[in-house]
N, C-alpha and C. Protein backbone atom coordinates (compact mmCIF):
# COMPACT_ATOMS: atom_id res chain seq x y z
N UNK A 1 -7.56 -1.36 -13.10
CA UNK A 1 -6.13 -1.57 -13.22
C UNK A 1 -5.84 -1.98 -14.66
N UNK A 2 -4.61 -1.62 -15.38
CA UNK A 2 -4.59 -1.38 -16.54
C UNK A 2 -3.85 -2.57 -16.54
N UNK A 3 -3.19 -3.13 -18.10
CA UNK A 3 -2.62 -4.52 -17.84
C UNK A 3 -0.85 -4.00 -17.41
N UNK A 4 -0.31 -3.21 -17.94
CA UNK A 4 0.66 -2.93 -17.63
C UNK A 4 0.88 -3.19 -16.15
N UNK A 5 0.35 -2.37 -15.40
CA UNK A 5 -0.34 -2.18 -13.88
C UNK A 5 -0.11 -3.71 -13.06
N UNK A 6 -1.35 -4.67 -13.56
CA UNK A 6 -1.01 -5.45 -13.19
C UNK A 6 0.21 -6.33 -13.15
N UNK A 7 0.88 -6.58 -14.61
CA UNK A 7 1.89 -7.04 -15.03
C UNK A 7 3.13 -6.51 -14.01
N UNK A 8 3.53 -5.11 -13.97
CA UNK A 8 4.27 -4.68 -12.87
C UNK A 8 3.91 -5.12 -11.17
N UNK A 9 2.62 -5.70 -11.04
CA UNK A 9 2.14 -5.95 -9.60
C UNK A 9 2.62 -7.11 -9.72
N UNK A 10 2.72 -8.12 -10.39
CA UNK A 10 2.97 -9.66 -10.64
C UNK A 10 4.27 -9.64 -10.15
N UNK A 11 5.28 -8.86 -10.61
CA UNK A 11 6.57 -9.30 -10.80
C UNK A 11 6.67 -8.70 -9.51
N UNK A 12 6.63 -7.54 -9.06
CA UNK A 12 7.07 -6.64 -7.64
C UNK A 12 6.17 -7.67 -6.58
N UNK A 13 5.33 -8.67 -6.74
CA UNK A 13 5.21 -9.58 -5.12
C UNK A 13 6.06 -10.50 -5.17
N UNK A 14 6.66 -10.84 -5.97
CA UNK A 14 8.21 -11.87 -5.85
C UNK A 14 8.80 -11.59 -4.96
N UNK A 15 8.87 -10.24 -4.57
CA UNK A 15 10.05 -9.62 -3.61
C UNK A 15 9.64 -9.96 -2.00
N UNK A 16 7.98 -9.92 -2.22
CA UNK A 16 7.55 -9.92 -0.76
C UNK A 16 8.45 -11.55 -0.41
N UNK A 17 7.99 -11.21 1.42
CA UNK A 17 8.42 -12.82 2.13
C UNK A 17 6.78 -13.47 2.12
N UNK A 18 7.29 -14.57 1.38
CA UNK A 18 6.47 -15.70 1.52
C UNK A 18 5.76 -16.21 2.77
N UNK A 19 6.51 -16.38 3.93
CA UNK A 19 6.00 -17.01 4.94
C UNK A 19 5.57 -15.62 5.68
N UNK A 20 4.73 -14.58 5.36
CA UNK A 20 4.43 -13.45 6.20
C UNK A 20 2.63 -14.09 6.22
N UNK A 21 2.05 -14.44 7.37
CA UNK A 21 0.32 -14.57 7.33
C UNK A 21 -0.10 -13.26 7.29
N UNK A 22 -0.98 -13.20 7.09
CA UNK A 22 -1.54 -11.93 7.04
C UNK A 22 -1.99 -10.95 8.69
N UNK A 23 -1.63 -11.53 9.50
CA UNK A 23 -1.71 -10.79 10.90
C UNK A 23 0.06 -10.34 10.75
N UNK A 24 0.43 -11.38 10.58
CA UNK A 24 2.46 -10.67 10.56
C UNK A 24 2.34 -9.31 9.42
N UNK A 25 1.91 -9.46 8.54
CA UNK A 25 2.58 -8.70 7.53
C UNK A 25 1.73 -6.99 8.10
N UNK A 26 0.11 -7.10 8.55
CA UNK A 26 -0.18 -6.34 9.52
C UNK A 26 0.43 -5.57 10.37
N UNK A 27 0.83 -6.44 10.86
CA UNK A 27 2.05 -6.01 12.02
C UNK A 27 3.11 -5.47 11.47
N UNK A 28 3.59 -5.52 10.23
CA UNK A 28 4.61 -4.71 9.75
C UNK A 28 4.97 -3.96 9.40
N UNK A 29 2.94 -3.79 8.55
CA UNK A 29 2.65 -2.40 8.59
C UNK A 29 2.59 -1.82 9.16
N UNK A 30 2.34 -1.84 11.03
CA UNK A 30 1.87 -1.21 11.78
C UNK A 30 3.48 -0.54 12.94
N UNK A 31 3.78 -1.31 12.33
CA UNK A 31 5.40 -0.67 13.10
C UNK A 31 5.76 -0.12 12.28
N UNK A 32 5.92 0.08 10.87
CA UNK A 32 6.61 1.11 10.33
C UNK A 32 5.78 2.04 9.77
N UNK A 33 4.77 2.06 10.10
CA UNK A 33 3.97 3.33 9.99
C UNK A 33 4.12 4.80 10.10
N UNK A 34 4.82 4.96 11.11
CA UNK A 34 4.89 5.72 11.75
C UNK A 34 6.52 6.55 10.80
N UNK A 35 7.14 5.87 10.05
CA UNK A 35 8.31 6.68 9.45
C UNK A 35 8.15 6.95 8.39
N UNK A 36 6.51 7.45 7.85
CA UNK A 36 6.10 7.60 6.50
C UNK A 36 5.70 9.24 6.62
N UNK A 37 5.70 9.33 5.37
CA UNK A 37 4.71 10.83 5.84
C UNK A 37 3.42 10.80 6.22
N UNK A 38 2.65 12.23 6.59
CA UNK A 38 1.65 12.04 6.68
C UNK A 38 0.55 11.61 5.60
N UNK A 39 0.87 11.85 4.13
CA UNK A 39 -0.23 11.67 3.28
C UNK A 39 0.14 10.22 2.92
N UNK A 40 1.27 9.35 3.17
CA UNK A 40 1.27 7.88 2.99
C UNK A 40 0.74 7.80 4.10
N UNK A 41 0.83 7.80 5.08
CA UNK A 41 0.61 7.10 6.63
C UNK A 41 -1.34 7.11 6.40
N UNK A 42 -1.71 8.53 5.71
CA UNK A 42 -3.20 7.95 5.56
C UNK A 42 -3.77 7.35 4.75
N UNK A 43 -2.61 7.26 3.41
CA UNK A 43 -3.31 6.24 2.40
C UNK A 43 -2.94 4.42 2.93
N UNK A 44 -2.35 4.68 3.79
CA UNK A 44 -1.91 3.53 4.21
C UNK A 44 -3.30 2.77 5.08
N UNK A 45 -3.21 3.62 6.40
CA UNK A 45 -4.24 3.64 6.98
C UNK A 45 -6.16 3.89 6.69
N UNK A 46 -6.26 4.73 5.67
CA UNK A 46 -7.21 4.23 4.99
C UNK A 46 -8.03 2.93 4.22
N UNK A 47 -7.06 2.49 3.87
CA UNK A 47 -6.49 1.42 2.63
C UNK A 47 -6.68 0.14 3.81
N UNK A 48 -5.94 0.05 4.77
CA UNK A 48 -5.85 -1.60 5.17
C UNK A 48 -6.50 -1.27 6.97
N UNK A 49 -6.82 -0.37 7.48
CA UNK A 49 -7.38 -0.35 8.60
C UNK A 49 -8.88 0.30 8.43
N UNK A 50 -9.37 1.31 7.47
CA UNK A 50 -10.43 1.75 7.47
C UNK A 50 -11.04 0.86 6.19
N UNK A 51 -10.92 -0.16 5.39
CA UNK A 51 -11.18 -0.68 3.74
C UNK A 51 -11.81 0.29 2.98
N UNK A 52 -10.96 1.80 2.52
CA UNK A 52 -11.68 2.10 1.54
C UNK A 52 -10.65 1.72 0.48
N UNK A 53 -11.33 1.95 -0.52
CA UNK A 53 -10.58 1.30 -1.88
C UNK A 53 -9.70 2.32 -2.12
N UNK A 54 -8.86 2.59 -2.95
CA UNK A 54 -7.91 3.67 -3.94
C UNK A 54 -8.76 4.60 -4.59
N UNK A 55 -9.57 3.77 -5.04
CA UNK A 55 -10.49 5.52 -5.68
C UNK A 55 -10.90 6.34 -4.59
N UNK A 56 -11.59 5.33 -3.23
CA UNK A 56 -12.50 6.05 -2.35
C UNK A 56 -11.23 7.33 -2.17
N UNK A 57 -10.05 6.47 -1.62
CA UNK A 57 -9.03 7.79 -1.22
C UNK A 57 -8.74 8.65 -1.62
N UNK A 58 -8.79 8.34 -3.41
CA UNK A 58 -8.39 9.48 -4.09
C UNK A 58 -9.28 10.50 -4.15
N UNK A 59 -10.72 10.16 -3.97
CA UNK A 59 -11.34 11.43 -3.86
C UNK A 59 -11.43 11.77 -2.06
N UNK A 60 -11.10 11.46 -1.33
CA UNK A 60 -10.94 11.55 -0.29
C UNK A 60 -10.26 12.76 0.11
N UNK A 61 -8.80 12.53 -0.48
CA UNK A 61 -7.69 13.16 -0.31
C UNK A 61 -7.28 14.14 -1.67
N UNK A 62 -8.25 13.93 -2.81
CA UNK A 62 -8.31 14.95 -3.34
C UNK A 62 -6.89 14.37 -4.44
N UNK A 63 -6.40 13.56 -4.58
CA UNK A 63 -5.19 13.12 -5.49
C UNK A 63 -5.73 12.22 -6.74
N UNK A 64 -5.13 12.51 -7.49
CA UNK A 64 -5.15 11.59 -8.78
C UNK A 64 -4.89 9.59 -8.57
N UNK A 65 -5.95 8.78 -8.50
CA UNK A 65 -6.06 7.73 -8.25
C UNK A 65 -4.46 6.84 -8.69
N UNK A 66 -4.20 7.06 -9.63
CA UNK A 66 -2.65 6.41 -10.15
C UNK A 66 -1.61 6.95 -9.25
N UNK A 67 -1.75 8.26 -8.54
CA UNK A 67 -1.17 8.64 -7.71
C UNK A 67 -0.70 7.99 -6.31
N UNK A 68 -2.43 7.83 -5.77
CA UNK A 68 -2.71 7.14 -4.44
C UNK A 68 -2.43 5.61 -4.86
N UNK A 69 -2.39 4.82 -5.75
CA UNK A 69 -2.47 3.17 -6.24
C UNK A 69 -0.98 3.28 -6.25
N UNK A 70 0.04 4.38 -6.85
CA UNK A 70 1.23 4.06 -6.75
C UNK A 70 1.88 4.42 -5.31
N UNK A 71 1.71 5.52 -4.75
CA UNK A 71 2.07 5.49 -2.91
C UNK A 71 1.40 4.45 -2.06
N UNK A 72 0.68 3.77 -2.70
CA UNK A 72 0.14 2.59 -1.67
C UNK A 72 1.05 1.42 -2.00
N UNK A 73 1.29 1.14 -3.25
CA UNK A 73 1.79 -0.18 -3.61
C UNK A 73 3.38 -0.12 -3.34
N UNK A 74 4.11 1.21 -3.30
CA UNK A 74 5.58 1.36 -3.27
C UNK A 74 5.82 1.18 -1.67
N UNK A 75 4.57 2.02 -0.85
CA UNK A 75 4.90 2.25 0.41
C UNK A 75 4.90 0.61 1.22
N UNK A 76 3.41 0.31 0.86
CA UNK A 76 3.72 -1.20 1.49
C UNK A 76 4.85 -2.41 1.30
N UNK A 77 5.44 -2.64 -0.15
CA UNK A 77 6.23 -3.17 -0.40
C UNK A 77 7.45 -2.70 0.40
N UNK A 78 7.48 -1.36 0.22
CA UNK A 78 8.99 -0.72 1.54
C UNK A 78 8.74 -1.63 2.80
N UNK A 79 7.71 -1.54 3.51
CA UNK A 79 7.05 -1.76 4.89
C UNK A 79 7.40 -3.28 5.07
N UNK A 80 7.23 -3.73 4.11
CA UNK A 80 7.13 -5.06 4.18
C UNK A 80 8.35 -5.83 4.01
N UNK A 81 9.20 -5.41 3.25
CA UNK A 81 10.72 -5.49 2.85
C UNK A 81 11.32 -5.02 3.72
N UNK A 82 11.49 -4.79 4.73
CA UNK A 82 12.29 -3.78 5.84
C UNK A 82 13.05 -5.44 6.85
């Protein structure tokens, strides 16, 4: 992760809710799962139910890693913000 990268990750978890434990916020993923597409719904599901990393996916799924790191980080923040 580049510093930019991070620097943009810093400021975009402000937005998350604070009081989410990590079984809730799970769960939030897991209900709105389902209104993603299919190639988020598997970087999603890859990512926090199977633990492969962003690279694993990207060669997985054949996408450019900045690709899969940015549909993971936009999609969950949606998921989670809902």
């Amino acid at each position: 992760m580049n510093d930019i990268t991070a620097i943009a990750n810093m400021e975009e978890v402000k937005t998350l809710p604070r009081n989410l434990e990590k079984d809730d916020w799970l769960n939030c993923i897991a209900e709105g799962i389902d209104e993603l597409s299919v190639t988020e719904r598997l970087i999603i599901s890859l990512f926090y139910y199977e633990s492969l990393t962003i690279k694993e996916i990207s060669l997985v799924l054949e996408m450019p890693e900045s690709e899969v790191s940015k549909i993971h980080y936009d999609k969950t923040l949606e998921l989670l913000n809902r």
